[in-house]
Protein backbone atom coordinates (compact mmCIF):
# COMPACT_ATOMS: atom_id res chain seq x y z
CA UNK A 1 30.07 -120.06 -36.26
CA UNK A 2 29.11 -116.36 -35.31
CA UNK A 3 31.86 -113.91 -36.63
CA UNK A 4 32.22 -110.44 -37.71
CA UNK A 5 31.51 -109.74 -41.83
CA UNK A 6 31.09 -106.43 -43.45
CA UNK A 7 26.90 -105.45 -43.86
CA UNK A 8 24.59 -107.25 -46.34
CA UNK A 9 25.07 -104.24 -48.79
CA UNK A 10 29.19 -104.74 -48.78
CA UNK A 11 28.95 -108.26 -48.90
CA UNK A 12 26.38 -107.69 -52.16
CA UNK A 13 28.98 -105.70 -53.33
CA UNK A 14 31.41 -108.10 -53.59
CA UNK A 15 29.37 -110.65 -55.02
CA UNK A 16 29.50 -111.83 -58.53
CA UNK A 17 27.85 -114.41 -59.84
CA UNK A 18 24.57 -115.36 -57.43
CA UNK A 19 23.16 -114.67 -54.10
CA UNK A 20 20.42 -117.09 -53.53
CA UNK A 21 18.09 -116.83 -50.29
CA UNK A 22 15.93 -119.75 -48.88
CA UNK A 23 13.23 -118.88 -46.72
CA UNK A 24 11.36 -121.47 -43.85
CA UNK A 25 8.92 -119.47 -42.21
CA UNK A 26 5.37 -118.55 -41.91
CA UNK A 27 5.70 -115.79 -40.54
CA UNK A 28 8.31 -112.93 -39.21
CA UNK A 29 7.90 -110.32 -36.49
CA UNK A 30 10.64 -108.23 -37.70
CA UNK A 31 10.39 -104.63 -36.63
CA UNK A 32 10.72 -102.41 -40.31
CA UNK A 33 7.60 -104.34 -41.76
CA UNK A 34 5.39 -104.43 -38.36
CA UNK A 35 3.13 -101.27 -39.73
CA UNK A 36 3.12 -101.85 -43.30
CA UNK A 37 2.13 -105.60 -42.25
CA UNK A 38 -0.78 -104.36 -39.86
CA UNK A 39 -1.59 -101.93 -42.85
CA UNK A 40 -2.07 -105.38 -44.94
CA UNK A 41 -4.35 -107.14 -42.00
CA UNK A 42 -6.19 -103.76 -42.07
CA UNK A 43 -6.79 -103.93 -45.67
CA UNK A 44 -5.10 -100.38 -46.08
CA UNK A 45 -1.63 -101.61 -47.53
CA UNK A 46 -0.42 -100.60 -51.13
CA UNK A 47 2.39 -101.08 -52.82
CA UNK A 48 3.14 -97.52 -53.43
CA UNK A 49 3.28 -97.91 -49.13
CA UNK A 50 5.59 -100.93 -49.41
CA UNK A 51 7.66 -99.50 -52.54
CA UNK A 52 8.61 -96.78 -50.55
CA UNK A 53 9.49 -98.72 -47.33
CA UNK A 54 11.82 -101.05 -49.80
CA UNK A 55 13.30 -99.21 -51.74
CA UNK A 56 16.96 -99.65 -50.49
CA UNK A 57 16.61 -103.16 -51.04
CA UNK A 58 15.12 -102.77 -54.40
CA UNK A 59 17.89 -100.82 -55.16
CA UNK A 60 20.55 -102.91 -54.35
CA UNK A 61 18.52 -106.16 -56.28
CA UNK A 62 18.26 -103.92 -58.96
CA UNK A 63 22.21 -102.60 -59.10
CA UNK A 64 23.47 -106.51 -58.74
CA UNK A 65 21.58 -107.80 -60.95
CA UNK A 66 22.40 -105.11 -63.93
CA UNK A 67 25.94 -106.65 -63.15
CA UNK A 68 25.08 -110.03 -63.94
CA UNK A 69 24.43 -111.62 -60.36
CA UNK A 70 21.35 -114.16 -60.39
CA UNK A 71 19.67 -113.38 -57.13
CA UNK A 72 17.10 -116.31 -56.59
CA UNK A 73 14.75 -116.38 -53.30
CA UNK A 74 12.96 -119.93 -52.60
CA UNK A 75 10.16 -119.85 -49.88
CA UNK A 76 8.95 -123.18 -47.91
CA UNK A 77 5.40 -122.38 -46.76
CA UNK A 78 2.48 -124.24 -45.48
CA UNK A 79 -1.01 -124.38 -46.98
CA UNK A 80 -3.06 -122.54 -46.41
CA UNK A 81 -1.03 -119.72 -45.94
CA UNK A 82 -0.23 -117.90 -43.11
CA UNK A 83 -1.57 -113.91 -42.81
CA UNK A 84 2.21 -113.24 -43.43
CA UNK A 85 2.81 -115.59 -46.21
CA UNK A 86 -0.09 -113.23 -48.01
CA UNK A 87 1.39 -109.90 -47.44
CA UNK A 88 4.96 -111.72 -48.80
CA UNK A 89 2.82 -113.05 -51.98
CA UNK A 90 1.39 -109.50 -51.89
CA UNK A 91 4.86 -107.47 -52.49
CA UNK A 92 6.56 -110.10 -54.61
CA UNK A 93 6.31 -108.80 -57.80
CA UNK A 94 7.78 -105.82 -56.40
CA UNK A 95 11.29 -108.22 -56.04
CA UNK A 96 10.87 -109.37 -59.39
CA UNK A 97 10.49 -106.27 -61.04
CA UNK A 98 13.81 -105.14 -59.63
CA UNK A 99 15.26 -108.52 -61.22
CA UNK A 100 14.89 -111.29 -58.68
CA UNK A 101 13.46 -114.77 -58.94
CA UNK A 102 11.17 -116.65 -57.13
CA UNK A 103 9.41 -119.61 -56.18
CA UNK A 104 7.27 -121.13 -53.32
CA UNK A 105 7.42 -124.64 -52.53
CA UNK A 106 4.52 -125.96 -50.55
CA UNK A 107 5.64 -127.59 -47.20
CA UNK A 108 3.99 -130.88 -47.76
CA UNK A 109 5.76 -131.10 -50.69
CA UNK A 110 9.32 -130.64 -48.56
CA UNK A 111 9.35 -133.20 -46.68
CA UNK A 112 11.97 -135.85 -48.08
CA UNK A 113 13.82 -132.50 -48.58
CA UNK A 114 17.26 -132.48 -46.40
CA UNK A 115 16.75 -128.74 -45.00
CA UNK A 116 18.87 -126.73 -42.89
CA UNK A 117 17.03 -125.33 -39.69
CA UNK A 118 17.58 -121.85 -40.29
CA UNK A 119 16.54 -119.21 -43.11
CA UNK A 120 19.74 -118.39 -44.61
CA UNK A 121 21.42 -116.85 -47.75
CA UNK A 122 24.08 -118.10 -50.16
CA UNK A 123 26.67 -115.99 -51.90
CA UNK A 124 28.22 -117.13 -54.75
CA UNK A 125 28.21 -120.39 -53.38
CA UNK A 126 30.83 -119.96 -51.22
CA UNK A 127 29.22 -118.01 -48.07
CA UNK A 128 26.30 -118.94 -45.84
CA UNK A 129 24.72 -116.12 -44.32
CA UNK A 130 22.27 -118.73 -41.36
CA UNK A 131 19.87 -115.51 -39.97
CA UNK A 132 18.10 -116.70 -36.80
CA UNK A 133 15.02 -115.56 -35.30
CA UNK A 134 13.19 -116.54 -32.41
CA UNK A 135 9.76 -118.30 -32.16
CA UNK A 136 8.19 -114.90 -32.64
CA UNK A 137 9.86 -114.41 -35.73
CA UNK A 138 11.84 -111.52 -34.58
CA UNK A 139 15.73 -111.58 -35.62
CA UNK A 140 18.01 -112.23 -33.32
CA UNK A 141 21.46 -112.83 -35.07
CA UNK A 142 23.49 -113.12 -38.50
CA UNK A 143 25.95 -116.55 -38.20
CA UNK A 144 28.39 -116.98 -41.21
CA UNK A 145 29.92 -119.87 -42.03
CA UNK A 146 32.75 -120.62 -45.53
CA UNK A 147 32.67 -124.09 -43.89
CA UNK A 148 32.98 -126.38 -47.57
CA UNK A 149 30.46 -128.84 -45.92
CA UNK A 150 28.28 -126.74 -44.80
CA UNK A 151 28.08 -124.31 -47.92
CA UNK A 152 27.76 -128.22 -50.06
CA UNK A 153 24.64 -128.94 -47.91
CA UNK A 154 23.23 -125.71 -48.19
CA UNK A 155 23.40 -125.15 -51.67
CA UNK A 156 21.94 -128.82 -52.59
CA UNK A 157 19.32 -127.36 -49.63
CA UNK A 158 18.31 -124.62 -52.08
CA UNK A 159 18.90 -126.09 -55.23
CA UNK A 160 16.27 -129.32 -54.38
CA UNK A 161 13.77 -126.07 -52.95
CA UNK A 162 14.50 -124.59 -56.23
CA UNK A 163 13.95 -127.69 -58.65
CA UNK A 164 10.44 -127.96 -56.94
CA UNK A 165 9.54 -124.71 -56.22
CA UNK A 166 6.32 -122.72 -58.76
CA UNK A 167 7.79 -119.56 -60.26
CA UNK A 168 5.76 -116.63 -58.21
CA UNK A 169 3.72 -116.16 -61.43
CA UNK A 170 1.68 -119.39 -60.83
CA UNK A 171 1.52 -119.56 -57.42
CA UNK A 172 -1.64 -118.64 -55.94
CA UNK A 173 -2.34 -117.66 -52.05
């Protein structure tokens, strides 16, 4: 399944009607948020900080979505929330601002959910992006996959997340 695309930004590029993410962790070790997340343990995070440290990626929300793509993210989290999961909740808005939705879906309220076992995005419902980290959180590949079964399962995956998920607004960590 592992092949060779262009980057997230040209593949965002070519998309035009939705890219929708679903999320399944509690937590990431990924190496660009590591300080601003031990600024958020610390209690010294802000989202001037974070703003700054995003701001390619609220960019590129912002310049898809003021050409008509619906970017949706769904996270699956456990309660009570994981350290992580707060400093997520934390930046959020952030995402929204720059025109993205989203929604959190308590685990226990996942599980007669058919899931796939991987975080992974969806563009235009024709292209699974699977991203796979390690039990540390920390990313270790990018698998795509324009497999018609595959993109079906993933899609009803997100959608079912989506149905059940509370809009960021009302969810509470």
């Amino acid at each position: 399944m592992s092949q060779s695309v262009e980057s997230f930004a040209e593949i965002m590029a070519e998309v035009q009607r939705s890219a929708v993410h679903l999320e399944l962790r509690d937590s990431y070790g990924v190496d660009n948020e590591a300080d601003n997340f031990a600024a958020f343990r610390r209690g010294e995070w802000s989202e001037e900080l974070e703003r700054t440290d995003r701001q390619s990626w609220l960019d590129l929300v912002s310049e898809a979505t003021s050409r008509g793509v619906v970017m949706r993210r769904a996270r699956v989290v456990s309660v009570e929330v994981s350290d992580y999961i707060r400093y997520e909740h934390a930046g959020t808005q952030m995402n929204i601002d720059a025109g993205e939705l989203v929604r959190w879906l308590p685990r226990d309220q996942a599980s007669d959910l058919a899931l796939p076992g991987n975080d992974l995005w969806i563009f235009d419902e024709r292209l699974v992006q699977f991203n796979i980290f390690d039990g540390l959180g920390q990313w270790i590949r990018t698998d795509f996959t324009q497999d018609p079964n595959v993109v079906k399962f993933c899609v009803s995956s997100f959608e079912s997340v989506w149905e059940r998920g509370i809009p960021h607004s009302e969810f509470s960590v």
